[in-house]
Protein backbone atom coordinates (compact mmCIF):
# COMPACT_ATOMS: atom_id res chain seq x y z
CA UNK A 1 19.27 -4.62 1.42
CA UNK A 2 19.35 -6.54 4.54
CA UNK A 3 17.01 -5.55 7.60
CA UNK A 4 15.17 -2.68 5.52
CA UNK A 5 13.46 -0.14 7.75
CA UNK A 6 10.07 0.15 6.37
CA UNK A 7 9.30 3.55 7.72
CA UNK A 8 12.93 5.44 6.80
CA UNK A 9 12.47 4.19 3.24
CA UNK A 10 8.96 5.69 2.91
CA UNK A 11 10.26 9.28 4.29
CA UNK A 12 13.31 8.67 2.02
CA UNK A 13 11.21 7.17 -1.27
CA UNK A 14 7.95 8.03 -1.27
CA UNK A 15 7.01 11.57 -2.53
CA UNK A 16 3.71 13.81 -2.86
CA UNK A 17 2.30 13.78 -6.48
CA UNK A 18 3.15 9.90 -7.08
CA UNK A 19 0.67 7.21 -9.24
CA UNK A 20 0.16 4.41 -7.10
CA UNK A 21 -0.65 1.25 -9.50
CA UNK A 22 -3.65 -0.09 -8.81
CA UNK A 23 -4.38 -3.74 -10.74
CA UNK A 24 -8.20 -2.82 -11.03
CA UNK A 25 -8.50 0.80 -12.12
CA UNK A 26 -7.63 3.26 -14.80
CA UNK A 27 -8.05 5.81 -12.53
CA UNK A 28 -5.31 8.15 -10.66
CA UNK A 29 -4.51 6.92 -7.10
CA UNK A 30 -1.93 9.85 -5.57
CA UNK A 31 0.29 10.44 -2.98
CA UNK A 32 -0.58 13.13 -1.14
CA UNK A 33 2.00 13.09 1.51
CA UNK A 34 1.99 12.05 5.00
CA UNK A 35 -0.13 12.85 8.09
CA UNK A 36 -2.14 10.97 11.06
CA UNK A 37 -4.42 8.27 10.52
CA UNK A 38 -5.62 6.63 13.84
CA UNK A 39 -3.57 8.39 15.78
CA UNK A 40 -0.49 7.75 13.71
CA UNK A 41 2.20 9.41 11.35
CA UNK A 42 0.91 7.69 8.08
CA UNK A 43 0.82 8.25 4.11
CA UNK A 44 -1.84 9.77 2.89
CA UNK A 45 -3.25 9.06 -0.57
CA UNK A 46 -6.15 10.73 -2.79
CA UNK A 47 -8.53 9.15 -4.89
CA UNK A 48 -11.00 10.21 -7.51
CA UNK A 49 -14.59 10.33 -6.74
CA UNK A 50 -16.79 7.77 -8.39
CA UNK A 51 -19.06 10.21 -9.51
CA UNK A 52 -16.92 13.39 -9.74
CA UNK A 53 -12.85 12.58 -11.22
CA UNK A 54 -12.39 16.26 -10.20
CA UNK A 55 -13.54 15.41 -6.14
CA UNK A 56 -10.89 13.58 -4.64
CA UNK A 57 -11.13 11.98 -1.22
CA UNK A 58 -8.29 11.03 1.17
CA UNK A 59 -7.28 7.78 2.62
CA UNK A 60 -4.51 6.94 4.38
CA UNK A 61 -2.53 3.99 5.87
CA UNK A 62 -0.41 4.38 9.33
CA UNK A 63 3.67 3.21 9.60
CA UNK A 64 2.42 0.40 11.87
CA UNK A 65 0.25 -1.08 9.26
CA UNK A 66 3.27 -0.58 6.60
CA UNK A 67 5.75 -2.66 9.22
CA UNK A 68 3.14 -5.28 9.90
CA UNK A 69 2.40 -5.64 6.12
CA UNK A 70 6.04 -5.72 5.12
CA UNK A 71 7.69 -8.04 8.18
CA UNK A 72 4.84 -10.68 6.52
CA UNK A 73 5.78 -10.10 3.09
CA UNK A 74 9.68 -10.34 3.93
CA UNK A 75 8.71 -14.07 6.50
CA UNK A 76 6.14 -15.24 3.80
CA UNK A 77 6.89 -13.96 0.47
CA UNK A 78 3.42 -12.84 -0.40
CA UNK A 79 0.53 -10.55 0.83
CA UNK A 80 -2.68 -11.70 0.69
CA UNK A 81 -6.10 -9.82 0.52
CA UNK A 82 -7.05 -12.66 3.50
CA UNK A 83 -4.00 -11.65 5.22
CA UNK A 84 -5.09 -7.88 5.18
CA UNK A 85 -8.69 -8.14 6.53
CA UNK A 86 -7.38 -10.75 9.16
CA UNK A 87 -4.47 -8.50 10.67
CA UNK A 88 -5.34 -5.03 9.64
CA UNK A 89 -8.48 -5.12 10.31
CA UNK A 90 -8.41 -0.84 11.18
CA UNK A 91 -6.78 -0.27 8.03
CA UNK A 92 -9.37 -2.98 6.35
CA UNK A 93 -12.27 -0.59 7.88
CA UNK A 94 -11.04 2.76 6.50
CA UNK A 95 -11.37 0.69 2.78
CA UNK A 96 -10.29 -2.11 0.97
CA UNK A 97 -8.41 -0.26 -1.53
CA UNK A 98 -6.13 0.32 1.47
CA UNK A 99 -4.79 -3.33 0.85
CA UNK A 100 -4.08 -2.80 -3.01
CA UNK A 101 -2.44 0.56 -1.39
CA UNK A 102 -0.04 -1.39 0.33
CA UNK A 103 0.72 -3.72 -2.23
CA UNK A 104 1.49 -0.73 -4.73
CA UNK A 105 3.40 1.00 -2.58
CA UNK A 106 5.83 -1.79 -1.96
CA UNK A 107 5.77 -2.03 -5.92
CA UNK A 108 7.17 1.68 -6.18
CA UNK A 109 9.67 1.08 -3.93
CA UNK A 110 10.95 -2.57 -5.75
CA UNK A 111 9.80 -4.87 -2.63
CA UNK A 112 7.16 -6.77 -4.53
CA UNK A 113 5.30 -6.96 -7.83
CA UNK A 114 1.76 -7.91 -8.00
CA UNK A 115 0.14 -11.14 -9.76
CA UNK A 116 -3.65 -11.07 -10.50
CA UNK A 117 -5.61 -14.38 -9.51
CA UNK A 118 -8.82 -14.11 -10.84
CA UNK A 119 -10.98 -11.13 -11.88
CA UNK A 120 -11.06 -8.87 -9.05
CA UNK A 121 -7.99 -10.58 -6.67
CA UNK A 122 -4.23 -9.89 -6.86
CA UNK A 123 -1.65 -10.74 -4.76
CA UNK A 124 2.02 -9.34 -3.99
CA UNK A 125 4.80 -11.34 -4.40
CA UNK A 126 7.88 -10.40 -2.53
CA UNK A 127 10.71 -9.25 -5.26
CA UNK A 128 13.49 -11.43 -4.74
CA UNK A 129 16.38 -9.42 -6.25
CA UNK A 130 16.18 -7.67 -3.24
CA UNK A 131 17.53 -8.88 0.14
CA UNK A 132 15.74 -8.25 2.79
């Protein structure tokens, strides 16, 4: 899986209606499809109201932010919540839960796998059976 295009595999992969795992909730995180965020094609996700499960709200991360986030994971092997608010700082803005976004996004498509470090910080570790 050698030079991966980022974008083409999230058209190909990613599909409206999917869970994204999220290491510090129970509660359903979905793919809602894709759209413009900042100007930008992007995915756009749903998730449940704090106060009302049945009120959803959407979020979304642009392709840009997806190739930044993935040409670090592939040169440094991890992604870091640090990382995130330092580079993506946009994307950071919209929410934080845009970072754990990322992270289980590259989890349903096999590019990473996440590791909890402490009660309320995980980070994603680049899957190595891959090649890229």
């Amino acid at each position: 899986m050698n030079n991966i295009d980022i974008v083409e595999l999230l058209e190909k992969k990613i599909r409206s209606g999917m869970l994204i795992s999220k290491p510090f909730s129970e509660l359903p995180y979905k793919i809602k499809g894709y759209g413009m965020r900042r100007g930008e094609k992007a995915v756009i996700y749903t998730i449940p109201g704090r106060k009302n499960l049945n009120k959803t709200h959407e979020k979304g991360i642009n392709f840009s932010e997806f190739k930044k986030a993935f040409e670090h994971l592939n040169s440094s092997g991890e992604l870091c919540s640090n990382w995130f608010k330092l580079n993506l700082y946009e994307c950071k803005k919209e929410g934080n839960c845009n970072f754990t976004t990322i992270g289980g996004i590259f989890e349903l498509l096999g590019l990473a796998h996440s590791k909890k470090i402490g009660k309320r910080e995980v980070i994603y570790i680049k899957d190595n059976k891959n090649q890229f």
